[in-house]
PDB file of N, CA and C in Angstrom:
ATOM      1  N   UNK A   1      23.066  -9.914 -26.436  1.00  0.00           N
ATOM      2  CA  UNK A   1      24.137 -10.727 -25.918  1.00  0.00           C
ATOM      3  C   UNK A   1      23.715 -11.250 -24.541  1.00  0.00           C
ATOM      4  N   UNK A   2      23.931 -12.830 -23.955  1.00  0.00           N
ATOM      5  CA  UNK A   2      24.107 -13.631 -22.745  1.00  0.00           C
ATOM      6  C   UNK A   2      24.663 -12.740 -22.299  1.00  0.00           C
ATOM      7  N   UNK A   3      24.641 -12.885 -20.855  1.00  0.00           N
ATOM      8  CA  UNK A   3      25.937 -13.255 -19.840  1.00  0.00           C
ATOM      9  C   UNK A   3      25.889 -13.871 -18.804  1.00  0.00           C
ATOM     10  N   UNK A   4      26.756 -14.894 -18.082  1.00  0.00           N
ATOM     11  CA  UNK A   4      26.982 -15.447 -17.407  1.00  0.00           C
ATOM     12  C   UNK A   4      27.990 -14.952 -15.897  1.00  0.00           C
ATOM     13  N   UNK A   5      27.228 -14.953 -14.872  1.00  0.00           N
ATOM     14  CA  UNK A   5      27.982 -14.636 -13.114  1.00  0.00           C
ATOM     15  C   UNK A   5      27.950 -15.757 -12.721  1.00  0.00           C
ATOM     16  N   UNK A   6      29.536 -16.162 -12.165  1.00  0.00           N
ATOM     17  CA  UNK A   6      29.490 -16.991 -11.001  1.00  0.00           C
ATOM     18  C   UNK A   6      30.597 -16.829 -10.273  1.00  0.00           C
ATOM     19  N   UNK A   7      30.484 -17.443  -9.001  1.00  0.00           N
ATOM     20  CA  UNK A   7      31.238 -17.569  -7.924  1.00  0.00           C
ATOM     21  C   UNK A   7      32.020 -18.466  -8.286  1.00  0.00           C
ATOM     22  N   UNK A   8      33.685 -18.035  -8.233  1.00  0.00           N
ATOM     23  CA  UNK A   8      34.380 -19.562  -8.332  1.00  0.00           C
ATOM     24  C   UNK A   8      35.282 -19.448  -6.954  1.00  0.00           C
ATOM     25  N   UNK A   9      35.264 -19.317  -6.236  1.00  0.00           N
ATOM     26  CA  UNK A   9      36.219 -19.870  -5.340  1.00  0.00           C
ATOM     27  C   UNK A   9      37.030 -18.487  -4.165  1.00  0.00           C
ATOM     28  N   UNK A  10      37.521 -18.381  -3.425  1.00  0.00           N
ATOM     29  CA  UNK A  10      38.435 -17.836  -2.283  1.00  0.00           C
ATOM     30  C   UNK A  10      39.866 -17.828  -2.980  1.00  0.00           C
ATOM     31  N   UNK A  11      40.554 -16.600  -2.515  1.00  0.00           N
ATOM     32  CA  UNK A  11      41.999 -16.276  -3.266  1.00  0.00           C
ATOM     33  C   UNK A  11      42.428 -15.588  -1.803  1.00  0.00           C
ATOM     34  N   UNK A  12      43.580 -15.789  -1.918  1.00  0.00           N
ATOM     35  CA  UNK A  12      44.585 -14.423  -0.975  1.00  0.00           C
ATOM     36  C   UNK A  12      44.344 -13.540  -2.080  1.00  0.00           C
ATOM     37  N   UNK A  13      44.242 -12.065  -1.437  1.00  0.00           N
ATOM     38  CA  UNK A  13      44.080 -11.445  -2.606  1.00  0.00           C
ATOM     39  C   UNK A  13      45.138 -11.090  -2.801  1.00  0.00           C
ATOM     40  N   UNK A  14      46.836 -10.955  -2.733  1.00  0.00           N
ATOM     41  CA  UNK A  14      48.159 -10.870  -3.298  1.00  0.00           C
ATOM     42  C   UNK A  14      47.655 -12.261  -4.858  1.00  0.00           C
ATOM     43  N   UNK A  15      47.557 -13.105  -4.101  1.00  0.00           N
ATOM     44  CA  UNK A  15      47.438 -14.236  -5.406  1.00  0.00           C
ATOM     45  C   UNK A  15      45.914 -13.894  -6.709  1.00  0.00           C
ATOM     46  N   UNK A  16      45.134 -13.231  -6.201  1.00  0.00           N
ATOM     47  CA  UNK A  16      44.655 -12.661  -6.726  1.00  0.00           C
ATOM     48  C   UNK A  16      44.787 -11.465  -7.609  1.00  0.00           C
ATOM     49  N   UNK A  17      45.351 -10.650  -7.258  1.00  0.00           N
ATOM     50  CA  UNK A  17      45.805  -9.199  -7.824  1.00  0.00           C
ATOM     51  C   UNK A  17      47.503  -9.497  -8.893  1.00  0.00           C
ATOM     52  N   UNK A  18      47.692 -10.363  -8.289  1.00  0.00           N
ATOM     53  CA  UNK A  18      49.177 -11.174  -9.094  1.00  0.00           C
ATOM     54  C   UNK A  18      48.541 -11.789 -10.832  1.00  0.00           C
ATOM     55  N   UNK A  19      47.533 -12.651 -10.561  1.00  0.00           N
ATOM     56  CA  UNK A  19      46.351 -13.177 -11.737  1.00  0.00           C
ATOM     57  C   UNK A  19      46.179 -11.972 -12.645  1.00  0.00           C
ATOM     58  N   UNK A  20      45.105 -11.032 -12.184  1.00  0.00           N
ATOM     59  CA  UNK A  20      44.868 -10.021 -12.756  1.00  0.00           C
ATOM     60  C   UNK A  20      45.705  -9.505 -13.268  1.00  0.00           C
ATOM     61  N   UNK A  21      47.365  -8.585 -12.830  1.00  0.00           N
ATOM     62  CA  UNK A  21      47.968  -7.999 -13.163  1.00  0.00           C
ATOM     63  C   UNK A  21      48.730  -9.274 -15.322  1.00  0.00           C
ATOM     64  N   UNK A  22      48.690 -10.741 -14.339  1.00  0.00           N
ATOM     65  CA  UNK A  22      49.297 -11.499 -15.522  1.00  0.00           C
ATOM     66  C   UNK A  22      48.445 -10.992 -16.864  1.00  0.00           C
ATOM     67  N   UNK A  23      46.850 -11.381 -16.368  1.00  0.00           N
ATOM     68  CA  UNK A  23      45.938 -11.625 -17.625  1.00  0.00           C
ATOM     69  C   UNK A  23      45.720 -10.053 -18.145  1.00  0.00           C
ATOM     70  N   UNK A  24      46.391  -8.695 -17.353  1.00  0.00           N
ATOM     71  CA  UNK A  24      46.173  -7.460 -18.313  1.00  0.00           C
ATOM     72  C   UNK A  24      47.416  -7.669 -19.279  1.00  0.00           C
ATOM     73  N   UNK A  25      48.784  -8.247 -18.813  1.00  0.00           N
ATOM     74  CA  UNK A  25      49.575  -8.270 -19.677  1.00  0.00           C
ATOM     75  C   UNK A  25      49.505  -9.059 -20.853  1.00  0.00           C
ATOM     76  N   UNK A  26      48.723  -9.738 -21.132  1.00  0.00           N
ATOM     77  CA  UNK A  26      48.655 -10.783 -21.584  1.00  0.00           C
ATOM     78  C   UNK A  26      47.618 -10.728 -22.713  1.00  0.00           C
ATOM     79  N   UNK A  27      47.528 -10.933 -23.497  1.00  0.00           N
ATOM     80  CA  UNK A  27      45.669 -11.196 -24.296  1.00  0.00           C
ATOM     81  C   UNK A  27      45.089 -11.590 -24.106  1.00  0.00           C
ATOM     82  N   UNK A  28      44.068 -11.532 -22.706  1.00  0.00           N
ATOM     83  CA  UNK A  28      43.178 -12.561 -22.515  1.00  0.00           C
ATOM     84  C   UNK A  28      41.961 -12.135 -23.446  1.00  0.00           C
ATOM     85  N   UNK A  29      41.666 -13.312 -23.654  1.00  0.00           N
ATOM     86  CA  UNK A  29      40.160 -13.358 -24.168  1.00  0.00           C
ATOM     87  C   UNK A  29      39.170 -12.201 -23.734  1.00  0.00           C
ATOM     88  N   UNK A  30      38.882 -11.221 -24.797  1.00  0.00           N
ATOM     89  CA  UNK A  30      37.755 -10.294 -24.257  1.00  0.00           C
ATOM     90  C   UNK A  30      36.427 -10.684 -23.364  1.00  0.00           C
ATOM     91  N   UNK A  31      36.364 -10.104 -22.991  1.00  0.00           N
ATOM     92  CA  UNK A  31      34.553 -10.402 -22.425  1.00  0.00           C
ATOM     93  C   UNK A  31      34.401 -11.847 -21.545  1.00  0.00           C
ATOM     94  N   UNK A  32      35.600 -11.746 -20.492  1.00  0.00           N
ATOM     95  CA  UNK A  32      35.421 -12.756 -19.720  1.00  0.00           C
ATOM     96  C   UNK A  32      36.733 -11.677 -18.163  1.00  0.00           C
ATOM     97  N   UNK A  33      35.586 -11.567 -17.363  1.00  0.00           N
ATOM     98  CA  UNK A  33      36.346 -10.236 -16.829  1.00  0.00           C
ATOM     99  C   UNK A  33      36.161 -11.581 -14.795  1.00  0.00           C
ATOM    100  N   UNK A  34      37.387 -10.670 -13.773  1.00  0.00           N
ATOM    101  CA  UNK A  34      37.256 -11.671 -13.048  1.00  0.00           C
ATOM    102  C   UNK A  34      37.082 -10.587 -11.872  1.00  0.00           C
ATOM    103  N   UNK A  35      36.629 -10.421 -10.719  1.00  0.00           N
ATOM    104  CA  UNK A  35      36.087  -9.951  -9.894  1.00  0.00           C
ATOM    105  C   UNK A  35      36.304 -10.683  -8.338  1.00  0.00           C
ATOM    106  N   UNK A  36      36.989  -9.316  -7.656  1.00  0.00           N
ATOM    107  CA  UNK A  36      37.263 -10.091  -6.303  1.00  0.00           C
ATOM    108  C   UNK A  36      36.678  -8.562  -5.437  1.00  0.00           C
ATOM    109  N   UNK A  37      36.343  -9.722  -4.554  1.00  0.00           N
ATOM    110  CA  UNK A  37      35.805  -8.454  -3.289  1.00  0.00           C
ATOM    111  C   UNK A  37      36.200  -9.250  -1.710  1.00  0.00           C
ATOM    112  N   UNK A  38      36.044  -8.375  -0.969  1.00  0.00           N
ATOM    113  CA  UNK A  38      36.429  -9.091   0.556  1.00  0.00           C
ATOM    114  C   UNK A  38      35.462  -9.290   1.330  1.00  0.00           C
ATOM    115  N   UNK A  39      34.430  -8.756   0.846  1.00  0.00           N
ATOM    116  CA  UNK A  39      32.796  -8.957   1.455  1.00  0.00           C
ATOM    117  C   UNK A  39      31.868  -9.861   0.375  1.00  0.00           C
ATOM    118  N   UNK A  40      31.431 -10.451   1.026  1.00  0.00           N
ATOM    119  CA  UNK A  40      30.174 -11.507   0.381  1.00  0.00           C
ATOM    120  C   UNK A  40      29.012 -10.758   0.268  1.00  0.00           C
ATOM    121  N   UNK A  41      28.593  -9.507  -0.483  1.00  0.00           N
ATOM    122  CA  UNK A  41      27.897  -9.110  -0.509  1.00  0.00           C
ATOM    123  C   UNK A  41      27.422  -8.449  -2.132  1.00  0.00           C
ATOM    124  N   UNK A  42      25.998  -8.398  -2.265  1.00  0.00           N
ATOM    125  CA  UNK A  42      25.360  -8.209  -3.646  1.00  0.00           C
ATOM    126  C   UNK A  42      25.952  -6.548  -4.281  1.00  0.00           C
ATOM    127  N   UNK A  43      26.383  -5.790  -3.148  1.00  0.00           N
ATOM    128  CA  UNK A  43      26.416  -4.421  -3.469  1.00  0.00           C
ATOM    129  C   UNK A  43      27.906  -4.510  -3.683  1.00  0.00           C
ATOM    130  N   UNK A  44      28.727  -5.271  -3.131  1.00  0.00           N
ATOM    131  CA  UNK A  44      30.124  -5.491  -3.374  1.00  0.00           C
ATOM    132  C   UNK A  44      30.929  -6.134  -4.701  1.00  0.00           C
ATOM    133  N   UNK A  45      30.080  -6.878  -4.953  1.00  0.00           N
ATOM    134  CA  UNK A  45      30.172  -7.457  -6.850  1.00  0.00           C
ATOM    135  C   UNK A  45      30.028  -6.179  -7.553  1.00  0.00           C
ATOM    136  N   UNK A  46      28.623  -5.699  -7.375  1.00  0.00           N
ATOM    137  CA  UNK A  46      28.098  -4.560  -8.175  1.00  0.00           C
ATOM    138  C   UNK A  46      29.085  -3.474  -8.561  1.00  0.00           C
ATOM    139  N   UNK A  47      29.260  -2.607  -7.051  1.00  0.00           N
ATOM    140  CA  UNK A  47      30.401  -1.975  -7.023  1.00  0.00           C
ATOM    141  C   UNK A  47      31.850  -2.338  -8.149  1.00  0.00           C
ATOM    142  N   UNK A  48      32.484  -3.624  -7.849  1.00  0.00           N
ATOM    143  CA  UNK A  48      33.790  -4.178  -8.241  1.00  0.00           C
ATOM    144  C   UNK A  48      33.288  -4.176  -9.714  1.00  0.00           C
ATOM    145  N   UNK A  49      32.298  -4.295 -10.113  1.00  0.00           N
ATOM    146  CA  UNK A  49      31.935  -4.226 -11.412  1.00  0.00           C
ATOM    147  C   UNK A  49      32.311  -3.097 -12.153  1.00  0.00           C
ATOM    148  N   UNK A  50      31.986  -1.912 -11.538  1.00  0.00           N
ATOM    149  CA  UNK A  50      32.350  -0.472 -12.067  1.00  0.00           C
ATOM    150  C   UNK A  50      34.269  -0.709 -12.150  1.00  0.00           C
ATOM    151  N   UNK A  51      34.770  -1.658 -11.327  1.00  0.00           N
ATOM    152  CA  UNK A  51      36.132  -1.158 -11.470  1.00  0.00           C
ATOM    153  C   UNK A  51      36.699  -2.061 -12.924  1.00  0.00           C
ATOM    154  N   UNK A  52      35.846  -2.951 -13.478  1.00  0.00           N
ATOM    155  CA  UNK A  52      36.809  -3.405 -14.652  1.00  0.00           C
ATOM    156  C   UNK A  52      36.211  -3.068 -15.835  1.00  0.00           C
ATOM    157  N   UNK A  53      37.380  -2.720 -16.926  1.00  0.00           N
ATOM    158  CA  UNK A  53      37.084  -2.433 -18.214  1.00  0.00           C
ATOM    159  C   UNK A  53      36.751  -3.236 -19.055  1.00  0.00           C
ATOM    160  N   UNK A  54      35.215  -3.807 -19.085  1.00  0.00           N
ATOM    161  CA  UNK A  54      34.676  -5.057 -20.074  1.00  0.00           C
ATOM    162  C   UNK A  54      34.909  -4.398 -21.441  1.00  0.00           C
ATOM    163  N   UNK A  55      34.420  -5.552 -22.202  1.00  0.00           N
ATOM    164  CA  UNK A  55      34.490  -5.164 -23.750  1.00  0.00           C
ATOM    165  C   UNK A  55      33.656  -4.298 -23.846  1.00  0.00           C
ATOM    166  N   UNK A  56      34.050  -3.478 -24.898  1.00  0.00           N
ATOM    167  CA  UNK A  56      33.019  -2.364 -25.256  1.00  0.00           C
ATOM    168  C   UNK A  56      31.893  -2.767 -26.063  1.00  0.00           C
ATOM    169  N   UNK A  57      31.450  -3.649 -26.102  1.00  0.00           N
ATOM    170  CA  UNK A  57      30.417  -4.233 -26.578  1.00  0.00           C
ATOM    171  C   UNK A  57      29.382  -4.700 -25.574  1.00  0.00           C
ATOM    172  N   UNK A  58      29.618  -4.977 -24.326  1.00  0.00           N
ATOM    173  CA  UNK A  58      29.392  -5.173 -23.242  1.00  0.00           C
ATOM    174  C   UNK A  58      27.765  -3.961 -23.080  1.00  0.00           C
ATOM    175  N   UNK A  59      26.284  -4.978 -22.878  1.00  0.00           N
ATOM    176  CA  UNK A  59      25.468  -3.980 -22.172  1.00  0.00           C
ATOM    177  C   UNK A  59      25.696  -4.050 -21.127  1.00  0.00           C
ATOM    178  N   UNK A  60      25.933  -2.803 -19.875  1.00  0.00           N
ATOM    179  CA  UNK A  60      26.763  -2.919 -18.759  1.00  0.00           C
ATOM    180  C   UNK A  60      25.057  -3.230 -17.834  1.00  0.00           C
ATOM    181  N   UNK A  61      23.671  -2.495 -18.119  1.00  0.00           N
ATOM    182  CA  UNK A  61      22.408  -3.043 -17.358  1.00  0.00           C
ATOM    183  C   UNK A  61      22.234  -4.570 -17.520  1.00  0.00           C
ATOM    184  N   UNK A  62      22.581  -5.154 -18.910  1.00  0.00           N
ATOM    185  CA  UNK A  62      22.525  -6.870 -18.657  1.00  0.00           C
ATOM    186  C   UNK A  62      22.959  -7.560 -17.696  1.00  0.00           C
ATOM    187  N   UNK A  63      24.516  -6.601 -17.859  1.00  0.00           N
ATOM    188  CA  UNK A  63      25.675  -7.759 -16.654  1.00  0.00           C
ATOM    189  C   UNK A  63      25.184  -7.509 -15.405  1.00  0.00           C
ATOM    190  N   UNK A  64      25.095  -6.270 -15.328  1.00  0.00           N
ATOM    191  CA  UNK A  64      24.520  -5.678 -13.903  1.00  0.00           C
ATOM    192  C   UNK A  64      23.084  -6.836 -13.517  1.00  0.00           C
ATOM    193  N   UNK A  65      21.608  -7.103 -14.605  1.00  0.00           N
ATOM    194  CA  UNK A  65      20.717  -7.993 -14.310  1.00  0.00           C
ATOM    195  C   UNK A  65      21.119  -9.322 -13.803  1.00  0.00           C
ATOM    196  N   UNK A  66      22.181 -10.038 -14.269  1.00  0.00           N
ATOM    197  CA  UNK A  66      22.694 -11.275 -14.618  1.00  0.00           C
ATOM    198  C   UNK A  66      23.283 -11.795 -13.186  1.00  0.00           C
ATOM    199  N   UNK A  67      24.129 -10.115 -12.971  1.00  0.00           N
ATOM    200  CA  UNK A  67      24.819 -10.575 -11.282  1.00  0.00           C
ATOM    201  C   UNK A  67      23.364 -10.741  -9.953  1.00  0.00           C
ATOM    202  N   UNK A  68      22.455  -9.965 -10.567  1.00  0.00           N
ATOM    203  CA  UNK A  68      21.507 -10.055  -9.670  1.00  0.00           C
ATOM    204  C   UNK A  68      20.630 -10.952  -9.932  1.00  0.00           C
ATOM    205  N   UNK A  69      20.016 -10.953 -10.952  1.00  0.00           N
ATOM    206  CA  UNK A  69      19.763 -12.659 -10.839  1.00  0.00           C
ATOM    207  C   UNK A  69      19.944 -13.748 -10.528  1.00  0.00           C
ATOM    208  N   UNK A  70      21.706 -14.090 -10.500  1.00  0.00           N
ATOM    209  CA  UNK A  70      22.440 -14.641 -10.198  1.00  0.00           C
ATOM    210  C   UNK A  70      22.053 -14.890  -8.052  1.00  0.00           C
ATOM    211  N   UNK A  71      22.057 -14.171  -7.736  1.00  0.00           N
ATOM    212  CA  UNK A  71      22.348 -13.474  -6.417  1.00  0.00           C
ATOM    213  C   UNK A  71      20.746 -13.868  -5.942  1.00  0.00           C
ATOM    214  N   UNK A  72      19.830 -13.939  -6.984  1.00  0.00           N
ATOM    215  CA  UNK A  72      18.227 -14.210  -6.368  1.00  0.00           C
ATOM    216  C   UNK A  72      18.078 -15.241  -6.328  1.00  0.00           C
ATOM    217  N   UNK A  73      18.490 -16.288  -7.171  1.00  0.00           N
ATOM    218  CA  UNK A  73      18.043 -17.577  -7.711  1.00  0.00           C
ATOM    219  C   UNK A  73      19.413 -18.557  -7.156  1.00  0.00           C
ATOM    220  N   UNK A  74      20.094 -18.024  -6.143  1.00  0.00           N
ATOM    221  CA  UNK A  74      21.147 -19.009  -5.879  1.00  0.00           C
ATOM    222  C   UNK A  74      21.572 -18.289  -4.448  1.00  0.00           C
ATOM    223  N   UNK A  75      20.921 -18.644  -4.049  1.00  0.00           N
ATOM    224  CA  UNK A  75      20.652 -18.119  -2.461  1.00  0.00           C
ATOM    225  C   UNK A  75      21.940 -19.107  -1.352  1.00  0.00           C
ATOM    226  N   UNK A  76      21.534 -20.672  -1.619  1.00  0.00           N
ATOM    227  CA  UNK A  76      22.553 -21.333  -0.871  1.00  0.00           C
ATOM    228  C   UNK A  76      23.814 -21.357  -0.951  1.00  0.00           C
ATOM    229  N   UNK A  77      23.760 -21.239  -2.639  1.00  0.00           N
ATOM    230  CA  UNK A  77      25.463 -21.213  -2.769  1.00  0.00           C
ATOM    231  C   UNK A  77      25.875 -19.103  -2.431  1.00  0.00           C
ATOM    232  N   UNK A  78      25.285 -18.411  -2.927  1.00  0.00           N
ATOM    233  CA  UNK A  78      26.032 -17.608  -1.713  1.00  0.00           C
ATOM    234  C   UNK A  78      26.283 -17.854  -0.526  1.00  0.00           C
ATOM    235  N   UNK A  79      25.615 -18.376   0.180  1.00  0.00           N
ATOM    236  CA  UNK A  79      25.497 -18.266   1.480  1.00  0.00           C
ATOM    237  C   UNK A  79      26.680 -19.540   1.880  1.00  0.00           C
ATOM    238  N   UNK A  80      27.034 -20.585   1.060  1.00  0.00           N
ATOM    239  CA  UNK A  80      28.030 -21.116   1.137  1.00  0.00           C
ATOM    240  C   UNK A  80      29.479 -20.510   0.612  1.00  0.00           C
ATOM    241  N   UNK A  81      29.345 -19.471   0.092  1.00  0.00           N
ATOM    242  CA  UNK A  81      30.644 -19.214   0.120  1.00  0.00           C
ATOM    243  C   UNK A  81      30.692 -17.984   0.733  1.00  0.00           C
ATOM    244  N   UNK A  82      29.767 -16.882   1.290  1.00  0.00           N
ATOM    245  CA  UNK A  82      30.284 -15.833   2.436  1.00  0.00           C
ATOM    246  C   UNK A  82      30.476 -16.669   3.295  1.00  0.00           C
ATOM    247  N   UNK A  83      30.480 -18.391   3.797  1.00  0.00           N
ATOM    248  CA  UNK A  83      30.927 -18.696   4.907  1.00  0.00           C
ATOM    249  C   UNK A  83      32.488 -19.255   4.712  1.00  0.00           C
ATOM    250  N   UNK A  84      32.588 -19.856   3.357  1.00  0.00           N
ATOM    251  CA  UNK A  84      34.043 -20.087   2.765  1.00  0.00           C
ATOM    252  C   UNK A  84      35.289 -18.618   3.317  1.00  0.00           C
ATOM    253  N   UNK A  85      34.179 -17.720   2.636  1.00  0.00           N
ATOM    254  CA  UNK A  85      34.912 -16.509   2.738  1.00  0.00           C
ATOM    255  C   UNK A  85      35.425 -16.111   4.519  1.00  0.00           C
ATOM    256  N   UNK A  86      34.508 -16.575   4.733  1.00  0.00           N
ATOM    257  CA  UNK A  86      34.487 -15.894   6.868  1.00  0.00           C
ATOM    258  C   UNK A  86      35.854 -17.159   7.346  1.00  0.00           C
ATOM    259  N   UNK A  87      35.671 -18.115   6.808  1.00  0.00           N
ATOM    260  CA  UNK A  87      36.239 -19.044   7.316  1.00  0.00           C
ATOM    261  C   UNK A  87      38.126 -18.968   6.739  1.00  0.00           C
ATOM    262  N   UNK A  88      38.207 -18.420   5.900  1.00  0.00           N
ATOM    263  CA  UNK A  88      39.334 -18.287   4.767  1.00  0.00           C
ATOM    264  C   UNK A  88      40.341 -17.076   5.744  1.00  0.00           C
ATOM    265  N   UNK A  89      39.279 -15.895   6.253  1.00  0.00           N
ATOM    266  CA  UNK A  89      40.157 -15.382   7.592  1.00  0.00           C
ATOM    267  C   UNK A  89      40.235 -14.048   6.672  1.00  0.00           C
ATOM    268  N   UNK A  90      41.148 -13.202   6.792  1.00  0.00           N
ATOM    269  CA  UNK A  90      41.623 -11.655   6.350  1.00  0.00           C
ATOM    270  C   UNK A  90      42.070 -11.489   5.551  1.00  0.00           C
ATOM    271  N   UNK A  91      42.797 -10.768   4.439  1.00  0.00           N
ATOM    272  CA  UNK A  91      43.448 -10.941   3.416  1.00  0.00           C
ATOM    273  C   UNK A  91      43.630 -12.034   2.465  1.00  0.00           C
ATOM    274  N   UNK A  92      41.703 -12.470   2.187  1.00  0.00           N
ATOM    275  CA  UNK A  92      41.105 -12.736   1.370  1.00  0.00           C
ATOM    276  C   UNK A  92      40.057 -12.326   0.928  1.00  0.00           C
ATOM    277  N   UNK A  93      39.684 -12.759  -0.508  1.00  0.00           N
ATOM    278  CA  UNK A  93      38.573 -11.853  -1.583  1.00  0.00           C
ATOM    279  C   UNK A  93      38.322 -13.141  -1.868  1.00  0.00           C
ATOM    280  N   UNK A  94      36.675 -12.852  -2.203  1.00  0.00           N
ATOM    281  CA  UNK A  94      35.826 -13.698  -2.608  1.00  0.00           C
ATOM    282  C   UNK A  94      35.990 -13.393  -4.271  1.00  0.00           C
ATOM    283  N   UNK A  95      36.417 -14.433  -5.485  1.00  0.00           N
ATOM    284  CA  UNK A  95      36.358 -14.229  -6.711  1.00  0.00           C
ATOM    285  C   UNK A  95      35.312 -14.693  -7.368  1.00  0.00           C
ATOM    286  N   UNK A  96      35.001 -14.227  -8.059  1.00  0.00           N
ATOM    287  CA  UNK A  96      33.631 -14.557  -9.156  1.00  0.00           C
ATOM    288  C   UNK A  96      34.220 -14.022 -10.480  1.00  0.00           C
ATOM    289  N   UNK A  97      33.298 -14.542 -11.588  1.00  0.00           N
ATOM    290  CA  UNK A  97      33.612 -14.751 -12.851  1.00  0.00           C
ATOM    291  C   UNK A  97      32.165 -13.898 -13.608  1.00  0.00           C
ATOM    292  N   UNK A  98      32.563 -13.120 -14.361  1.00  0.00           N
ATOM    293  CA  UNK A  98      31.047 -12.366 -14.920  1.00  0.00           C
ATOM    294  C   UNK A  98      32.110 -12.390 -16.626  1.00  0.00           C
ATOM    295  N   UNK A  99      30.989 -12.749 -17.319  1.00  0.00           N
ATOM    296  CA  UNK A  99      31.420 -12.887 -18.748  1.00  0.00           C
ATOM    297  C   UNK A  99      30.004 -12.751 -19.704  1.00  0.00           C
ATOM    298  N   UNK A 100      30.966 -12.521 -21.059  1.00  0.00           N
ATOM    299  CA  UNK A 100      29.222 -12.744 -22.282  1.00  0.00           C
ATOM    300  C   UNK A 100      29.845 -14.508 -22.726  1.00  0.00           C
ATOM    301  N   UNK A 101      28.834 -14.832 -22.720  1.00  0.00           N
ATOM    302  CA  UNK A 101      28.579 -16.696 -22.747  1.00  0.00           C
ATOM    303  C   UNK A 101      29.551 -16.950 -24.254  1.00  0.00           C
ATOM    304  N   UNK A 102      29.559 -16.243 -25.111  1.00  0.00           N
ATOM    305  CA  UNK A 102      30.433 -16.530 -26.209  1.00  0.00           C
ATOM    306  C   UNK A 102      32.102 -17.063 -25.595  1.00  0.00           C
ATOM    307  N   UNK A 103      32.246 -16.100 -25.502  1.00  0.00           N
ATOM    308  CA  UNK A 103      33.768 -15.853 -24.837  1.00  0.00           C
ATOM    309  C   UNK A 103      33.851 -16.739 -23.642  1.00  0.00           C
ATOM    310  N   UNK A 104      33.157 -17.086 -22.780  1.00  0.00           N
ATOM    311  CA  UNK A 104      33.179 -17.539 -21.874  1.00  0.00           C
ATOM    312  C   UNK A 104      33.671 -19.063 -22.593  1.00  0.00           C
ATOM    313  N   UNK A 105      32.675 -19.152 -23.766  1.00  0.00           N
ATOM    314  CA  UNK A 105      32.609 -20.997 -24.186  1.00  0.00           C
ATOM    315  C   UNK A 105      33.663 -21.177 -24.838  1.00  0.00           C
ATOM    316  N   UNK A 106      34.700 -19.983 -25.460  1.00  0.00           N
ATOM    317  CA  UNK A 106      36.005 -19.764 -25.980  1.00  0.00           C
ATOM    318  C   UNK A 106      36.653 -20.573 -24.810  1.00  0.00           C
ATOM    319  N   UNK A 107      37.060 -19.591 -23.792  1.00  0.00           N
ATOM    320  CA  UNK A 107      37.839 -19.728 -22.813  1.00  0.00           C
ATOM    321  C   UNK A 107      38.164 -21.132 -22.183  1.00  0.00           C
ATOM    322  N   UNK A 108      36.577 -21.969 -22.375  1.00  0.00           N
ATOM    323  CA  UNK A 108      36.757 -23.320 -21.907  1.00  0.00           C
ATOM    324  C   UNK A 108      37.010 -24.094 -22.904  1.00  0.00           C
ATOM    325  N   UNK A 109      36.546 -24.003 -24.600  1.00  0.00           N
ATOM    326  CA  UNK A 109      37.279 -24.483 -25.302  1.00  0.00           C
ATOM    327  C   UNK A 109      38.836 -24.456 -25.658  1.00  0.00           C
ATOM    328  N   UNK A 110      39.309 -23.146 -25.144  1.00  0.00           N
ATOM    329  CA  UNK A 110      40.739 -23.158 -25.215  1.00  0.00           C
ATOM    330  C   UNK A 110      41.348 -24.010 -24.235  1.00  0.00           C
ATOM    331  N   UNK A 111      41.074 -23.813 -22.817  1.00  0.00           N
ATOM    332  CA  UNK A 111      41.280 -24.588 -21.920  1.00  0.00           C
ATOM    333  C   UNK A 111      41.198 -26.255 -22.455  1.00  0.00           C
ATOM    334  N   UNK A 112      40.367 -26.858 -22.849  1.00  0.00           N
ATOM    335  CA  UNK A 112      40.446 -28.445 -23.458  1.00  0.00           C
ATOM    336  C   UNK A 112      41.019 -28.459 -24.753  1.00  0.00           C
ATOM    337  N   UNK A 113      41.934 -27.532 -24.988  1.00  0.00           N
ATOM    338  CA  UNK A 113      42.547 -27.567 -26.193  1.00  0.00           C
ATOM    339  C   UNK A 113      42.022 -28.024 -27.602  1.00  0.00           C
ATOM    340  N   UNK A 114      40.514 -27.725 -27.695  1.00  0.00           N
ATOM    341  CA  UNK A 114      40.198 -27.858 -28.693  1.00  0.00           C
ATOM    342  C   UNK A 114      40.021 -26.262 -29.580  1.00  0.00           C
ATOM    343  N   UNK A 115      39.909 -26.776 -31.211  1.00  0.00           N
ATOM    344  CA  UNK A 115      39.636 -25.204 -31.596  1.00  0.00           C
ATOM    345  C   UNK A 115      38.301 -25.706 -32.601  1.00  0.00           C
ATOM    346  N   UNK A 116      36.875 -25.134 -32.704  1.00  0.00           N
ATOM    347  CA  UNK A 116      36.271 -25.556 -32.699  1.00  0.00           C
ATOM    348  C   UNK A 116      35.631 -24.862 -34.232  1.00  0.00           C
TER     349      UNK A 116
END
């Protein structure tokens, strides 16, 4: 199995933890898990990683490669958003998106309302 890490964007984390709490109630789509931390840092994803329950299908050393790969080969755009993040002020989390590419291509096909 793929998987796909990325950075999407700065949250208050109330508006953040509000998200999360919706999408446990909810059915979200397996294997598309969302990740917030308050530090811009490689050990801080990693960490936040241990805190969500991916699909059990999930190799957890892939996702773990994927975030770090991620993190080697995209140097500027971290570095553009720990400054998003510095700039965003306190009682905000940096969110990122770690998924297996199936589910992921669900999620955006659901989103354009197609069923494919």
């Amino acid at each position: 199995m793929k998987y796909a890490f990325d950075i999407v964007g700065v949250s208050p984390v109330l508006y953040f933890f509000n998200h999360q709490q919706k999408s446990w109630q909810k059915n979200q789509p397996q294997g598309v898990e969302y990740l917030g931390t308050p530090i811009c840092t490689l050990d801080a994803f990693l960490e936040s990683l241990e805190s969500v329950s991916p699909s059990g299908s999930w190799n957890f050393d892939q996702v773990v490669d994927t975030v770090i790969q991620f993190w080697l080969n995209n140097v500027e755009s971290v570095q553009y958003w720990k400054a998003r993040l510095k700039d965003a002020g306190r009682d905000n989390v940096l969110v990122a998106r770690v998924a297996d590419i199936k589910a992921l291509q669900a999620e955006f096909e659901s989103l354009l309302g197609k069923n494919w």
